[in-house]
C-alpha atoms as a PDB file:
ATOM      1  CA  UNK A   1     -25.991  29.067  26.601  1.00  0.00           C
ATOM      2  CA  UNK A   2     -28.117  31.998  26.951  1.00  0.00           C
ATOM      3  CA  UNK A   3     -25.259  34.256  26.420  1.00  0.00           C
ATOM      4  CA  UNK A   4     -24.118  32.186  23.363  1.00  0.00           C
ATOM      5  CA  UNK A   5     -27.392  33.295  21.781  1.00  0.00           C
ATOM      6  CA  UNK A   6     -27.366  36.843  23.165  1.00  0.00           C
ATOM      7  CA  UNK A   7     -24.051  37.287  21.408  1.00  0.00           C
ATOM      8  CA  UNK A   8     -25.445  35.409  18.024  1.00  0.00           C
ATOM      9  CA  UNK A   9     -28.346  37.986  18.198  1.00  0.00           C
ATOM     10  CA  UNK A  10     -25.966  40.721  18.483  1.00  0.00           C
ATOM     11  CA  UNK A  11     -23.659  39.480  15.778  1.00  0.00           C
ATOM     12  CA  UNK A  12     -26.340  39.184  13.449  1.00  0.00           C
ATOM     13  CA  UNK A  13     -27.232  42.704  13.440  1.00  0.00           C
ATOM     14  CA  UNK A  14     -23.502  43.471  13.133  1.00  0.00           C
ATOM     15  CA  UNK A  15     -23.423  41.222  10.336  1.00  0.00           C
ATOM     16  CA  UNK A  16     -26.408  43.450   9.202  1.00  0.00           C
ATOM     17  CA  UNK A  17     -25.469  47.009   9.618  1.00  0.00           C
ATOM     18  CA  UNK A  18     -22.003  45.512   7.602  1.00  0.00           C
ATOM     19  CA  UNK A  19     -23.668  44.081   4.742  1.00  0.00           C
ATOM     20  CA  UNK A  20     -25.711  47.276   3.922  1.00  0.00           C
ATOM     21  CA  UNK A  21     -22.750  49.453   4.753  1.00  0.00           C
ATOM     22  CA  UNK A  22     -20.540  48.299   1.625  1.00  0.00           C
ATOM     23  CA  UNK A  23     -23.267  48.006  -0.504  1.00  0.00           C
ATOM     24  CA  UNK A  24     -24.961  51.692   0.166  1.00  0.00           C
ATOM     25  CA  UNK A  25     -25.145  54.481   1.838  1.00  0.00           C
ATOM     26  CA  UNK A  26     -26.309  54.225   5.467  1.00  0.00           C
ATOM     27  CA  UNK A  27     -27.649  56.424   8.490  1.00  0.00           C
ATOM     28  CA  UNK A  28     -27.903  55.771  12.310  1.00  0.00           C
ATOM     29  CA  UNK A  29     -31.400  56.410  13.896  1.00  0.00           C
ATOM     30  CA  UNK A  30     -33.115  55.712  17.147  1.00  0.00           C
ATOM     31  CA  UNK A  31     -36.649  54.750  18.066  1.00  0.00           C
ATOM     32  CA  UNK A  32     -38.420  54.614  21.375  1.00  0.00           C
ATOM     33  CA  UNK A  33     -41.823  54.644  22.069  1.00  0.00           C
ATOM     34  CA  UNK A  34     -45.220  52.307  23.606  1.00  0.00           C
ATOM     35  CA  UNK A  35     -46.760  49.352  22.845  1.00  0.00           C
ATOM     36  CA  UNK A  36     -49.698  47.199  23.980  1.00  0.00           C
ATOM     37  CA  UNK A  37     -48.891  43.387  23.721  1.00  0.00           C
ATOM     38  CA  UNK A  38     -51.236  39.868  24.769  1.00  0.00           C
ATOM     39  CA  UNK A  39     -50.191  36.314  23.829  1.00  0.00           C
ATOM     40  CA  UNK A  40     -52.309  34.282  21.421  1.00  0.00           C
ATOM     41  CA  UNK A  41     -53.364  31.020  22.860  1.00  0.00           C
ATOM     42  CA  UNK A  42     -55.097  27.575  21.863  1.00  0.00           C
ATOM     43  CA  UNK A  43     -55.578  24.553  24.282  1.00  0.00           C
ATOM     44  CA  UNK A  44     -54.675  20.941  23.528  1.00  0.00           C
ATOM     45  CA  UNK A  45     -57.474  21.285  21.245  1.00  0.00           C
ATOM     46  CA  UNK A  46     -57.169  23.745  19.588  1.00  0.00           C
ATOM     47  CA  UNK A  47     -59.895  25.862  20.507  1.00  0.00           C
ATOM     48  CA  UNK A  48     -58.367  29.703  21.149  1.00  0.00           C
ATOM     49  CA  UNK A  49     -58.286  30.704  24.733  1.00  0.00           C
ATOM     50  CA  UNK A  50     -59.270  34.322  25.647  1.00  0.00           C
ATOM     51  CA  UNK A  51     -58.307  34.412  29.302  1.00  0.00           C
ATOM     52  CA  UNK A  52     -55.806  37.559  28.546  1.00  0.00           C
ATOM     53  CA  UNK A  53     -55.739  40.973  28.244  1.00  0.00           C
ATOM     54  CA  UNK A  54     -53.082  43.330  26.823  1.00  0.00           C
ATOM     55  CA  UNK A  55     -50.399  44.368  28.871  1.00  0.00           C
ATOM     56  CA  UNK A  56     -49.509  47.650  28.398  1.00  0.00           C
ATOM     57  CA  UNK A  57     -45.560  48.510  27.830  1.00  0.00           C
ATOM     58  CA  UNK A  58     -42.167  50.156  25.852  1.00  0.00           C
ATOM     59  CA  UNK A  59     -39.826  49.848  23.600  1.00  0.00           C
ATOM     60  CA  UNK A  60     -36.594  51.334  22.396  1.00  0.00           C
ATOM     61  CA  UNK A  61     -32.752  50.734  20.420  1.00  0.00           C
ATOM     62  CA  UNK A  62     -31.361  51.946  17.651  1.00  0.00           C
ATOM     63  CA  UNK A  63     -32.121  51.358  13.341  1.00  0.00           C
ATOM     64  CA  UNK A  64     -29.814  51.516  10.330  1.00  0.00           C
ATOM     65  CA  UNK A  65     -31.488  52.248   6.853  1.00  0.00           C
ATOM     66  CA  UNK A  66     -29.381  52.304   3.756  1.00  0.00           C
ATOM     67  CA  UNK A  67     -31.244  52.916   0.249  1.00  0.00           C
ATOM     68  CA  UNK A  68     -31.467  49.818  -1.809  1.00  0.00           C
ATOM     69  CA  UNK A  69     -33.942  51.128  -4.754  1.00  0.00           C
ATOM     70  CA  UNK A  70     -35.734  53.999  -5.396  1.00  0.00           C
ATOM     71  CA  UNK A  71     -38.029  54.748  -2.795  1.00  0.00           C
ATOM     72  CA  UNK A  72     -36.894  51.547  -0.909  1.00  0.00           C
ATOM     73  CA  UNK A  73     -34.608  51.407   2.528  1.00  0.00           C
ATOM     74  CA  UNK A  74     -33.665  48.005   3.882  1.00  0.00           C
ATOM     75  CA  UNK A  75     -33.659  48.786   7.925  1.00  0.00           C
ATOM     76  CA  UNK A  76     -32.615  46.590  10.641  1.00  0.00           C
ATOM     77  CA  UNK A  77     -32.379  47.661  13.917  1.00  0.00           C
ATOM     78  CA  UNK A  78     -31.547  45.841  17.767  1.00  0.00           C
ATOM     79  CA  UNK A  79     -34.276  47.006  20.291  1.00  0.00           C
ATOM     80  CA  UNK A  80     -35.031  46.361  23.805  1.00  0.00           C
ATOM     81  CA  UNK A  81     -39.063  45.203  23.933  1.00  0.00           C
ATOM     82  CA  UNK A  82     -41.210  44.677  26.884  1.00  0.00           C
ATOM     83  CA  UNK A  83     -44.139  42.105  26.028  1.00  0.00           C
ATOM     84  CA  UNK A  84     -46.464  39.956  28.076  1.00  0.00           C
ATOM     85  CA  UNK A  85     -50.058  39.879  28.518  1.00  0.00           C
ATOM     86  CA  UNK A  86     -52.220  40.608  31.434  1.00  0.00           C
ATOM     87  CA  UNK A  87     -54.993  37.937  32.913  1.00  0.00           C
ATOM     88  CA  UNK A  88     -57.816  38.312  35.741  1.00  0.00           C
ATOM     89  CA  UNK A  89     -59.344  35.347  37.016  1.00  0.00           C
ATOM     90  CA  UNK A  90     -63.078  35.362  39.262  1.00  0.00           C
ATOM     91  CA  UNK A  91     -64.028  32.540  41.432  1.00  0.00           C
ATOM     92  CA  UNK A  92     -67.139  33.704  43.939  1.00  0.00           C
ATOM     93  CA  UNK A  93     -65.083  34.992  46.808  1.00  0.00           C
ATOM     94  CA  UNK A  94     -61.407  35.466  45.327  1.00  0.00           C
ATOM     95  CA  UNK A  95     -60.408  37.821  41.680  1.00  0.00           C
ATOM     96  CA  UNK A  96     -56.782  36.764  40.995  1.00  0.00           C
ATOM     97  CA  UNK A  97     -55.254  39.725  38.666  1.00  0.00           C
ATOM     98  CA  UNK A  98     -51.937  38.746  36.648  1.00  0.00           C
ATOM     99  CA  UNK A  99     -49.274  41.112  35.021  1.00  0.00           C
ATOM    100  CA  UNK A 100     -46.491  39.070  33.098  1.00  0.00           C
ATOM    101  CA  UNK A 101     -43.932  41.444  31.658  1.00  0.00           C
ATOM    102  CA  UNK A 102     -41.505  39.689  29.409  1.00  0.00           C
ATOM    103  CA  UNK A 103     -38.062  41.412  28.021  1.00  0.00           C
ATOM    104  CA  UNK A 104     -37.022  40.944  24.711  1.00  0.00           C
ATOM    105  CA  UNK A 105     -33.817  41.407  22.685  1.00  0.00           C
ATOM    106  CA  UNK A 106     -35.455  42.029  19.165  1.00  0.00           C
ATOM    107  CA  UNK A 107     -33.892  42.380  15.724  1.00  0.00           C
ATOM    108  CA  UNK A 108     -35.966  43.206  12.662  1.00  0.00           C
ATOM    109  CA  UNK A 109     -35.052  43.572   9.575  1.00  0.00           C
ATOM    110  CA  UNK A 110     -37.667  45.897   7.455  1.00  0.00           C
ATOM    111  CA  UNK A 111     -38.341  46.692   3.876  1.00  0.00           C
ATOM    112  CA  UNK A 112     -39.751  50.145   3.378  1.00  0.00           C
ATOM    113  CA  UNK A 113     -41.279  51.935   0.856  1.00  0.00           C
ATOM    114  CA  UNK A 114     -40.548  55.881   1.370  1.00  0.00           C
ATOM    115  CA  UNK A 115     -42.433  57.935  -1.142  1.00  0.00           C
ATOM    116  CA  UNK A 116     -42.507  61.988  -0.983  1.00  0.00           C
ATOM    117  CA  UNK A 117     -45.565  63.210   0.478  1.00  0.00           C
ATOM    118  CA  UNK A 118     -45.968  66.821   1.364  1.00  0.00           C
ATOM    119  CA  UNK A 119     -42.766  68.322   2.983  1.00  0.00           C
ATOM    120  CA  UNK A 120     -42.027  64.482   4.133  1.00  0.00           C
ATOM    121  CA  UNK A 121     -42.274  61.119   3.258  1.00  0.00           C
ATOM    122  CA  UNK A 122     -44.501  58.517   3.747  1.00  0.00           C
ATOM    123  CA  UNK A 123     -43.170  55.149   5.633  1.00  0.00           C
ATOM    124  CA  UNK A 124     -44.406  51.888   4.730  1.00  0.00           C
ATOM    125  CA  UNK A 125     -42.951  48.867   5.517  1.00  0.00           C
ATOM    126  CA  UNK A 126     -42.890  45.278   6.270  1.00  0.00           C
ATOM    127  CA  UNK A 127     -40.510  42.616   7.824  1.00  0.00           C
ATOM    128  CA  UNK A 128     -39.231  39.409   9.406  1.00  0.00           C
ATOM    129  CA  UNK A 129     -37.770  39.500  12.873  1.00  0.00           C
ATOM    130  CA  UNK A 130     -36.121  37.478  15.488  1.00  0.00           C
ATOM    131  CA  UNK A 131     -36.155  38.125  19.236  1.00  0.00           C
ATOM    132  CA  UNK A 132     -34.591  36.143  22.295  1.00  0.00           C
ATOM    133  CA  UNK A 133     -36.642  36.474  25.942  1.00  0.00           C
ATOM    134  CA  UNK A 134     -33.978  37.668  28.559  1.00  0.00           C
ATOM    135  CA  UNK A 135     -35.917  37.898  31.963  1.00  0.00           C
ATOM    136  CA  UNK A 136     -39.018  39.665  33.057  1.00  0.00           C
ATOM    137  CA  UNK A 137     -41.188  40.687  36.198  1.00  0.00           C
ATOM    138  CA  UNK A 138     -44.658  38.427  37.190  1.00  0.00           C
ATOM    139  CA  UNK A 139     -47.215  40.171  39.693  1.00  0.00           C
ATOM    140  CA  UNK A 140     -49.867  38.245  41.068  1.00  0.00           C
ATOM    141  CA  UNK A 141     -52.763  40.316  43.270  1.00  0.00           C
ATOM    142  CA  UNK A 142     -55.163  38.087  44.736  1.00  0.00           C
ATOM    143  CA  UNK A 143     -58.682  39.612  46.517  1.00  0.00           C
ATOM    144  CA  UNK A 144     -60.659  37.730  48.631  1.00  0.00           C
ATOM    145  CA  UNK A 145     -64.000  38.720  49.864  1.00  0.00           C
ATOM    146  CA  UNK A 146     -64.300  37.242  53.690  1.00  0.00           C
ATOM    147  CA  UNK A 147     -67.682  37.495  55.906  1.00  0.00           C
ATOM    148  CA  UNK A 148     -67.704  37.226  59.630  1.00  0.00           C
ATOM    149  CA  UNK A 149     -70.843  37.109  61.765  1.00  0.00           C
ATOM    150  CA  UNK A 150     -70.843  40.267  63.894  1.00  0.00           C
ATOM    151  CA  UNK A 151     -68.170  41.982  61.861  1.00  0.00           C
ATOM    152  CA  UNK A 152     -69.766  41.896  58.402  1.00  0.00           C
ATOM    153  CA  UNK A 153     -67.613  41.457  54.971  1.00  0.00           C
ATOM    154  CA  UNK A 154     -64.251  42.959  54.245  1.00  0.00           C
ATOM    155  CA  UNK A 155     -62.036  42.125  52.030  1.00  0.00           C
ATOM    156  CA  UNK A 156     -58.240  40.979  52.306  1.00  0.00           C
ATOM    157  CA  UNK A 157     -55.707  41.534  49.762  1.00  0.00           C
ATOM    158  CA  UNK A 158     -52.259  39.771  48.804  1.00  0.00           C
ATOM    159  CA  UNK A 159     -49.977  40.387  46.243  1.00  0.00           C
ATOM    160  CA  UNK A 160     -46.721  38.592  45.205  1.00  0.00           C
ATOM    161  CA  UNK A 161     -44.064  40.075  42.980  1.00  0.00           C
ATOM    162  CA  UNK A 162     -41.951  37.583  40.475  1.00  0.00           C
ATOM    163  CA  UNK A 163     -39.115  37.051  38.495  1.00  0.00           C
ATOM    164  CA  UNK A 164     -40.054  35.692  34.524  1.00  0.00           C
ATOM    165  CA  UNK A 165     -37.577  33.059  32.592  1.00  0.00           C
ATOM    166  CA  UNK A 166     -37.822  31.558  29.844  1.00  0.00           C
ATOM    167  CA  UNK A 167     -36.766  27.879  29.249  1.00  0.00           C
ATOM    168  CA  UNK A 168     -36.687  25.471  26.246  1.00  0.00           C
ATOM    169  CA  UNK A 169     -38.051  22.458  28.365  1.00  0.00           C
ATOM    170  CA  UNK A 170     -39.959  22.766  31.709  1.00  0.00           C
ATOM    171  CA  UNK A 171     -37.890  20.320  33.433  1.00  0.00           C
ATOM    172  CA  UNK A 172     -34.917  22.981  33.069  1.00  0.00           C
ATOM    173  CA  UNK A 173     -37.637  25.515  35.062  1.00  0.00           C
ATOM    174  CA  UNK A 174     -36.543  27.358  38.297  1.00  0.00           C
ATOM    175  CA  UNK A 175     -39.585  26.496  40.876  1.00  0.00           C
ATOM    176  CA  UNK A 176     -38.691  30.158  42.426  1.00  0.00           C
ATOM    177  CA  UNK A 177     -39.759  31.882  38.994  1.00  0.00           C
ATOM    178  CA  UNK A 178     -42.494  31.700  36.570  1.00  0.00           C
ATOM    179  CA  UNK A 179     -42.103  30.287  33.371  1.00  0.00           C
ATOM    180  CA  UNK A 180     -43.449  32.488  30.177  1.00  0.00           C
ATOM    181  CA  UNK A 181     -42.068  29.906  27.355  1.00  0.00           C
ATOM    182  CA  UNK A 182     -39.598  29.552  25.102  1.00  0.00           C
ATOM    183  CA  UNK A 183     -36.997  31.802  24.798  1.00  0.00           C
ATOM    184  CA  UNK A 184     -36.320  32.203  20.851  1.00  0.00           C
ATOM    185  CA  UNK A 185     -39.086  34.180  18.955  1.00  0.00           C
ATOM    186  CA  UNK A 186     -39.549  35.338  15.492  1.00  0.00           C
ATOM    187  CA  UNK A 187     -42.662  36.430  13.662  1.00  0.00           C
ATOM    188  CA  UNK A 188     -43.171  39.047  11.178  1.00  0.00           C
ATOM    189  CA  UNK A 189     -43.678  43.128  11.299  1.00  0.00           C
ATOM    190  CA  UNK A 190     -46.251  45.871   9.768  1.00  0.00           C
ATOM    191  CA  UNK A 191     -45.464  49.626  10.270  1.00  0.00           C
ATOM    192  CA  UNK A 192     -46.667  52.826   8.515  1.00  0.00           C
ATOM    193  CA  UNK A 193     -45.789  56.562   9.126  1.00  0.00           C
ATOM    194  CA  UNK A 194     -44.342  59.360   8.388  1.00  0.00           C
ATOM    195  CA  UNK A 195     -40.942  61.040   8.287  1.00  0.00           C
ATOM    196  CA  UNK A 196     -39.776  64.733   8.043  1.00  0.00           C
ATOM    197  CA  UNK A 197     -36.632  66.077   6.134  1.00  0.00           C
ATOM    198  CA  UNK A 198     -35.187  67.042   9.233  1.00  0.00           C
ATOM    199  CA  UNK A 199     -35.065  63.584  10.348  1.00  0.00           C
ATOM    200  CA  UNK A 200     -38.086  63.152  12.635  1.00  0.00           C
ATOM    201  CA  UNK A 201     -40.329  60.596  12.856  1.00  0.00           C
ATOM    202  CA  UNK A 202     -43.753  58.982  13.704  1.00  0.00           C
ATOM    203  CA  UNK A 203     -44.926  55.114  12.965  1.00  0.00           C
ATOM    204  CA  UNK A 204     -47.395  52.818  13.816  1.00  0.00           C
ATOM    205  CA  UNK A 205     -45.955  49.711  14.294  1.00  0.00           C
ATOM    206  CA  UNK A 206     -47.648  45.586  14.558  1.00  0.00           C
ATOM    207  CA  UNK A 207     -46.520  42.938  15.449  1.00  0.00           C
ATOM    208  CA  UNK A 208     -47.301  38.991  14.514  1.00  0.00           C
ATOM    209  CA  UNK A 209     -45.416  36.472  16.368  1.00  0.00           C
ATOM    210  CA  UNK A 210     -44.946  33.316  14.538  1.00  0.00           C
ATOM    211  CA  UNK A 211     -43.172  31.263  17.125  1.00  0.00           C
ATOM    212  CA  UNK A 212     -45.111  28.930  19.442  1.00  0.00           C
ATOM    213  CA  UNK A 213     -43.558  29.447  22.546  1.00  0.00           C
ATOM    214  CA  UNK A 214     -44.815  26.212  24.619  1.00  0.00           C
ATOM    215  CA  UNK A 215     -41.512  24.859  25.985  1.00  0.00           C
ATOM    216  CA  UNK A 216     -41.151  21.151  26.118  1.00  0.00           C
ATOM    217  CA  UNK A 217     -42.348  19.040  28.797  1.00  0.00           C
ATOM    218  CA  UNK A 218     -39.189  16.458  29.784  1.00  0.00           C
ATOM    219  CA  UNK A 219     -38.121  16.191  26.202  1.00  0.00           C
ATOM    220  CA  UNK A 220     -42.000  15.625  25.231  1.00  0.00           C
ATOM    221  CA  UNK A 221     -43.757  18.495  22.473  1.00  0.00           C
ATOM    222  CA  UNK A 222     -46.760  19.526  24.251  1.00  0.00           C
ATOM    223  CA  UNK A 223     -50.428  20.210  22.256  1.00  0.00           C
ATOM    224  CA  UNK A 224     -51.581  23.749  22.163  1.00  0.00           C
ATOM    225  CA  UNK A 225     -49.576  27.116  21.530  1.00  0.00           C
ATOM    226  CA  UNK A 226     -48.712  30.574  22.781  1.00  0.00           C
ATOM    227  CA  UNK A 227     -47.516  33.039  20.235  1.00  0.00           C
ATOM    228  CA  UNK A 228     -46.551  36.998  20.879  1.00  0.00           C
ATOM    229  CA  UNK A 229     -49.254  39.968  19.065  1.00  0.00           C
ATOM    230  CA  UNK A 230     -48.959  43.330  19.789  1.00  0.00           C
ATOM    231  CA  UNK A 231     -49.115  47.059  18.393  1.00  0.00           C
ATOM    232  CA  UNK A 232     -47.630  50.332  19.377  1.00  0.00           C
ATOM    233  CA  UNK A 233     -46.158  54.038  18.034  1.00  0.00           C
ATOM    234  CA  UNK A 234     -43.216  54.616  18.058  1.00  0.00           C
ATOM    235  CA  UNK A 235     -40.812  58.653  17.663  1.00  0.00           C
ATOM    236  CA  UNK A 236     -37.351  58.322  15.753  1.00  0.00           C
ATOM    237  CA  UNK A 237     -34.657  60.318  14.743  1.00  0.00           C
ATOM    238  CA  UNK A 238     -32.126  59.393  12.348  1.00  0.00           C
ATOM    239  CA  UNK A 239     -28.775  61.134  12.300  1.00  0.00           C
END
């Protein structure tokens, strides 16, 4: 199943860069660069949670932009994303740090508006995209402050190291990994920047996840949600 969907994910940005490439003229560009990601998160309530942090992280793949008006490119593009969300958790004696590192097989599709500005032009865009989770790492540190008469206080430290997956329904879970949610995403993109005639370029990018990536509980919906935000900078080049 999961590669069923990898392959739809792939097809649809073939489907993409075929679409634009009979109907205008197209370039080839790659992108790479950081990002900073956390999850959004409400309880059964709906009250938002604010026990995370923003995981720091990278992206990178390659774009296609083809000119579909005047001063407007339609660009999609299939990039590799790492997202997640960092959590620490303080009890008296024991912190608990978290680091959950999802990977992500994105596609967005973009709109941008590309006006001259100086020896460049400006980049402004805006766009859906879709994304499917494909693994990830989990660290878990755990500190815990001991005191012994005669010895005085020290402190011990564990820390475990885990696989991520991603699973429609929780009864489908592996107990050996930990589960981050759902694995289909989608949501919708901001960027602005700036690109040079020789084909260089710098943009800010954001990122508003749209999905609600709580995964079923034996068949059952489950109150609350968990959605993907995040922002970054990215460097292309387009050939």
């Amino acid at each position: 199943m999961r590669l069923k969907r990898l392959f739809l994910l792939g097809l649809a940005f073939t489907a993409c860069c075929f679409f634009i490439q009979v109907n205008a003229q197209v370039d080839f560009g790659v992108r790479a660069g950081g990002n900073f990601f956390n999850v959004s998160s409400k309880d059964a309530g709906g009250n938002k949670t604010d026990d995370f942090s923003l995981n720091p992280g990278f992206h990178f793949g390659i774009t296609v932009g083809a000119t579909i008006a005047d001063k407007l490119e339609l660009q999609p593009g299939l990039l590799f994303y790492t997202k997640g969300f960092q959590g620490e958790y303080i009890e008296p004696t024991v912190t608990t740090a978290s680091t959950a590192t999802a990977f992500y097989l994105e596609l967005p599709v973009n709109v941008i508006y590309k006006p001259e500005l100086g020896t460049g032009n400006l980049l402004l865009g805006a766009g859906p995209y879709i994304a499917y989770g494909v693994g990830g790492n989990f660290t878990r540190t755990t500190k815990v402050w001991n005191e012994i008469e005669e010895v005085g206080s020290f402190i011990t430290t564990t820390k475990e190291e885990l696989k991520m997956q991603f699973v429609n329904d929780r009864a489908d879970a592996n107990a050996r990994k930990i589960l981050y949610g759902k694995p289909f995403d989608y949501g919708a993109n901001l960027l602005a920047g700036y690109e040079l005639k020789n084909g260089l370029s710098a943009q800010l990018n954001a990122q508003l996840g749209l999905a609600n990536l709580t995964p079923l509980d034996d068949g059952k919906k489950q109150d609350g949600s968990l959605k993907n935000v995040g922002f970054g900078i990215s460097l292309g080049y387009r050939f």
